[in-house]
N, C-alpha and C. Protein backbone atom coordinates (compact mmCIF):
# COMPACT_ATOMS: atom_id res chain seq x y z
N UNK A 1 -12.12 -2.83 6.80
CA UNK A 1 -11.90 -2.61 5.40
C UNK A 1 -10.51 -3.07 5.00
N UNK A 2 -10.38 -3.89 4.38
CA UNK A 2 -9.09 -4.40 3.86
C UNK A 2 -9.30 -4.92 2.55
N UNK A 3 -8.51 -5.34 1.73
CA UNK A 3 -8.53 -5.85 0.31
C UNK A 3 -7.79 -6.85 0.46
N UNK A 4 -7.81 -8.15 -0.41
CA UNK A 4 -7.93 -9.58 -0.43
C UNK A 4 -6.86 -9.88 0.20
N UNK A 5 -5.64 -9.66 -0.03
CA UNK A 5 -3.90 -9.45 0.27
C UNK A 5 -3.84 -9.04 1.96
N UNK A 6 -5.24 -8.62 2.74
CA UNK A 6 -4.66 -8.59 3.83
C UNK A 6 -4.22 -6.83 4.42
N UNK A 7 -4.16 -6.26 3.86
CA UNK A 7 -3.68 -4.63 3.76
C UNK A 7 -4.63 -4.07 3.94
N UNK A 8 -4.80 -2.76 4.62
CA UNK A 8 -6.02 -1.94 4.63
C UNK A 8 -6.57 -1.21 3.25
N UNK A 9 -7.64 -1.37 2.99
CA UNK A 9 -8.22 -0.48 1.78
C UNK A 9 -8.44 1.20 2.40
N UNK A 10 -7.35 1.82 2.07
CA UNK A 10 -7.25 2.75 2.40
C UNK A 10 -7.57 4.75 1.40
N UNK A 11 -7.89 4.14 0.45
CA UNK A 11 -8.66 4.80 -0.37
C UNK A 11 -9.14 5.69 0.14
N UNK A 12 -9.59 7.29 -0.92
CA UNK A 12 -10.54 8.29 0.16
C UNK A 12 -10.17 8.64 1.70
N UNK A 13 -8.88 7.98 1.96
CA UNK A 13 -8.89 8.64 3.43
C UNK A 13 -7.61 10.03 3.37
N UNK A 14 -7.64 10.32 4.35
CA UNK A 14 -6.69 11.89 4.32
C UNK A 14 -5.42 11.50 4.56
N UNK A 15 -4.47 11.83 4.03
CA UNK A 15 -3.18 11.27 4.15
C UNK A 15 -2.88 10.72 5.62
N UNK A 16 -2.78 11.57 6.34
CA UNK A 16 -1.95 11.25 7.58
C UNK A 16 -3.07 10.31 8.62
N UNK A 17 -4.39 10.19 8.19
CA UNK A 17 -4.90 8.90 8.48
C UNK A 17 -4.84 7.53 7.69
N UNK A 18 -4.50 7.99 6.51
CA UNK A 18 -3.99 6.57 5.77
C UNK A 18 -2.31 5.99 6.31
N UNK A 19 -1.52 7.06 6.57
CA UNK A 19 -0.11 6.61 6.88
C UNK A 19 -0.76 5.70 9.06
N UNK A 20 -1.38 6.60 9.26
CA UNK A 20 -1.59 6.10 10.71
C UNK A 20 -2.11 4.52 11.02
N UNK A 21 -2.90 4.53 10.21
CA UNK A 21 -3.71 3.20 9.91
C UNK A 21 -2.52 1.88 9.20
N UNK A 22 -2.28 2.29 8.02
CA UNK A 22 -1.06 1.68 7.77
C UNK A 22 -0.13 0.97 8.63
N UNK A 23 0.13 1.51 9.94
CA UNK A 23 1.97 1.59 10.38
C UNK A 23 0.96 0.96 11.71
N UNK A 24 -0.55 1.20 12.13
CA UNK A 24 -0.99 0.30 12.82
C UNK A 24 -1.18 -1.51 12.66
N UNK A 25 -1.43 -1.54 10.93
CA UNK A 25 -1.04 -2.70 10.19
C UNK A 25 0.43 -3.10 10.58
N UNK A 26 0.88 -2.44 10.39
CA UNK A 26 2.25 -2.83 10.38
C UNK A 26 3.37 -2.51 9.37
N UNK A 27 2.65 -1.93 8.44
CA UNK A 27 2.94 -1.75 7.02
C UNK A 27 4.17 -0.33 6.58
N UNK A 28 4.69 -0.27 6.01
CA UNK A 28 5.45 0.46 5.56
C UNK A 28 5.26 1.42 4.60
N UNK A 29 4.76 2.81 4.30
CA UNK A 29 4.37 3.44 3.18
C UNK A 29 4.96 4.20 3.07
N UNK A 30 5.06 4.88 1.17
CA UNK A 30 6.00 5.04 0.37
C UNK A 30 5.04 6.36 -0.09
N UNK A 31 5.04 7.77 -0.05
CA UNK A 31 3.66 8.52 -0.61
C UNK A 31 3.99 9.12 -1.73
N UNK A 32 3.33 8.96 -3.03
CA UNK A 32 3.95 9.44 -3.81
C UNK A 32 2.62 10.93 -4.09
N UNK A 33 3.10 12.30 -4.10
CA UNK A 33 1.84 13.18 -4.62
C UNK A 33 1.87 13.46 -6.04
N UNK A 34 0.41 13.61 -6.43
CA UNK A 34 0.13 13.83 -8.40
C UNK A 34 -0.84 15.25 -7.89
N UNK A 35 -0.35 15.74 -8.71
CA UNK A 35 -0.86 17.40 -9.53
C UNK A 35 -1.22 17.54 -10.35
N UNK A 36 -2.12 18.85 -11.10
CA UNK A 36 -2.09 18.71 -12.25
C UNK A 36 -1.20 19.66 -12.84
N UNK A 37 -0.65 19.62 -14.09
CA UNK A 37 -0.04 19.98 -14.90
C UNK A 37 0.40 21.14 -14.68
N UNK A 38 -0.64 22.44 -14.92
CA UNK A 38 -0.47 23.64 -14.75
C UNK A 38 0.53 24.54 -13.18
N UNK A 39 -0.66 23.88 -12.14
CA UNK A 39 -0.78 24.50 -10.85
C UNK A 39 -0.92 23.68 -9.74
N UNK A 40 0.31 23.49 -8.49
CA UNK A 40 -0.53 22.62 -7.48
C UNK A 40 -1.58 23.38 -6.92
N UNK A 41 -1.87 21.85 -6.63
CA UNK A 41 -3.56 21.80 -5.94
C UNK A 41 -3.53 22.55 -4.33
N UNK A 42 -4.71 22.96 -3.68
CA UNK A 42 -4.81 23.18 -2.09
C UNK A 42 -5.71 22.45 -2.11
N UNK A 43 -5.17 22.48 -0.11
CA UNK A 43 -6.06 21.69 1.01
C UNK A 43 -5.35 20.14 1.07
N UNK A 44 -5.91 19.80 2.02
CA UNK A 44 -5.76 18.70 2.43
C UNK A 44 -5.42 17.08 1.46
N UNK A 45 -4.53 16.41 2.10
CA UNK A 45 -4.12 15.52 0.71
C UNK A 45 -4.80 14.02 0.84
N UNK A 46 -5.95 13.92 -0.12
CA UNK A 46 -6.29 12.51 -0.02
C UNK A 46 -5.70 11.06 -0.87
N UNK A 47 -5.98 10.24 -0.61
CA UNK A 47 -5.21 8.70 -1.08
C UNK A 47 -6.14 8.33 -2.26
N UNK A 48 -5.67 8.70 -3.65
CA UNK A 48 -6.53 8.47 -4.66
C UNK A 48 -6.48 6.86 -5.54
N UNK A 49 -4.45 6.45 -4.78
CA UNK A 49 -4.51 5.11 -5.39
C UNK A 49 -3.49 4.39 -4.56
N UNK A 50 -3.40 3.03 -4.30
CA UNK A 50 -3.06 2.57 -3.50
C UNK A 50 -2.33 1.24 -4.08
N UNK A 51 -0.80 1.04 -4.11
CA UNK A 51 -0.41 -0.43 -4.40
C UNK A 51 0.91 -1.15 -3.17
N UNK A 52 0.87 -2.11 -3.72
CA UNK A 52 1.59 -3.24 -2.77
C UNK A 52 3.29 -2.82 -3.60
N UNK A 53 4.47 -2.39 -3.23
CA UNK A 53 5.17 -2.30 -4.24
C UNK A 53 5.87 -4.02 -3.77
N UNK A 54 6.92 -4.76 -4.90
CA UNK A 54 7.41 -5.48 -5.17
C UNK A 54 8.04 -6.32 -3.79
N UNK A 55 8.72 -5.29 -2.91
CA UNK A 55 9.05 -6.19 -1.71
C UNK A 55 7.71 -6.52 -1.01
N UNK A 56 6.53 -6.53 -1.04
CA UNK A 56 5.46 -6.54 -0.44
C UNK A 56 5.09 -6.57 1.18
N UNK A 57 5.89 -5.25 1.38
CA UNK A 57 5.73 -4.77 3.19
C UNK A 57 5.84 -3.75 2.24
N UNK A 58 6.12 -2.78 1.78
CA UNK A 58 5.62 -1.42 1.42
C UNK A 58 4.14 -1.13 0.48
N UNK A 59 3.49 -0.24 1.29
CA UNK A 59 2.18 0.09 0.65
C UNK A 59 2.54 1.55 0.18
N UNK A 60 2.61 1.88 -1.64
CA UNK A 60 2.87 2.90 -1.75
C UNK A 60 1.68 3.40 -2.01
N UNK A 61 1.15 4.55 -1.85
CA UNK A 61 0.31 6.01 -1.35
C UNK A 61 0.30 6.78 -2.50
N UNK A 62 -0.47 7.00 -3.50
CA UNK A 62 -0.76 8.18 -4.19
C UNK A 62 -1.50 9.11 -3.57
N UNK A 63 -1.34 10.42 -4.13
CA UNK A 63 -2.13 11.37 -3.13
C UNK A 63 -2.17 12.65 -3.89
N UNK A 64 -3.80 13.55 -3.92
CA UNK A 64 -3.44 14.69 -3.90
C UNK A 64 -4.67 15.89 -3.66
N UNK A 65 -4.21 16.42 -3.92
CA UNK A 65 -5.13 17.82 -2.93
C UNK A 65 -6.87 17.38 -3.26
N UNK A 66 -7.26 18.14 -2.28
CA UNK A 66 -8.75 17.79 -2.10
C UNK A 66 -9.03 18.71 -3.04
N UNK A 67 -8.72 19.72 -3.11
CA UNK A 67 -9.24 20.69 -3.84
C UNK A 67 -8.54 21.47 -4.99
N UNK A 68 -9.35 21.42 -6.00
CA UNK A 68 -8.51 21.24 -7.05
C UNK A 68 -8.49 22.16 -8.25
N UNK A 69 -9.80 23.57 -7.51
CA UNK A 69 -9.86 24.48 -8.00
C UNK A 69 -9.25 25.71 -7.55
């Protein structure tokens, strides 16, 4: 699974298997976590969005709780 650029499509996976996979690439990641507004979230943190930032060796990591009730 990779996307056109060569990088793993790392989407839907659980954080610390997206950073693992990553750094097996070779790649460098940056994780940024989103909440909502009110209350953080529990459980486990998944990779909801994924970009190449500007120096293009860092893959930055959005992320956030599985569970969200």
């Amino acid at each position: 699974m990779s996307q056109g650029d060569g990088f793993p499509d790392l989407l839907a996976n659980y954080l610390d298997d997206a950073v693992r996979l990553a750094t097996e690439f070779g790649i460098c990641t940056r994780v940024l976590i989103t909440t909502p507004p009110r209350e953080a979230s529990r459980g486990p943190l998944r990779v909801v969005r994924q970009r190449l930032v500007d120096d293009r060796q860092t893959l930055e990591l959005t992320v956030a709780a599985e569970n969200w009730t």
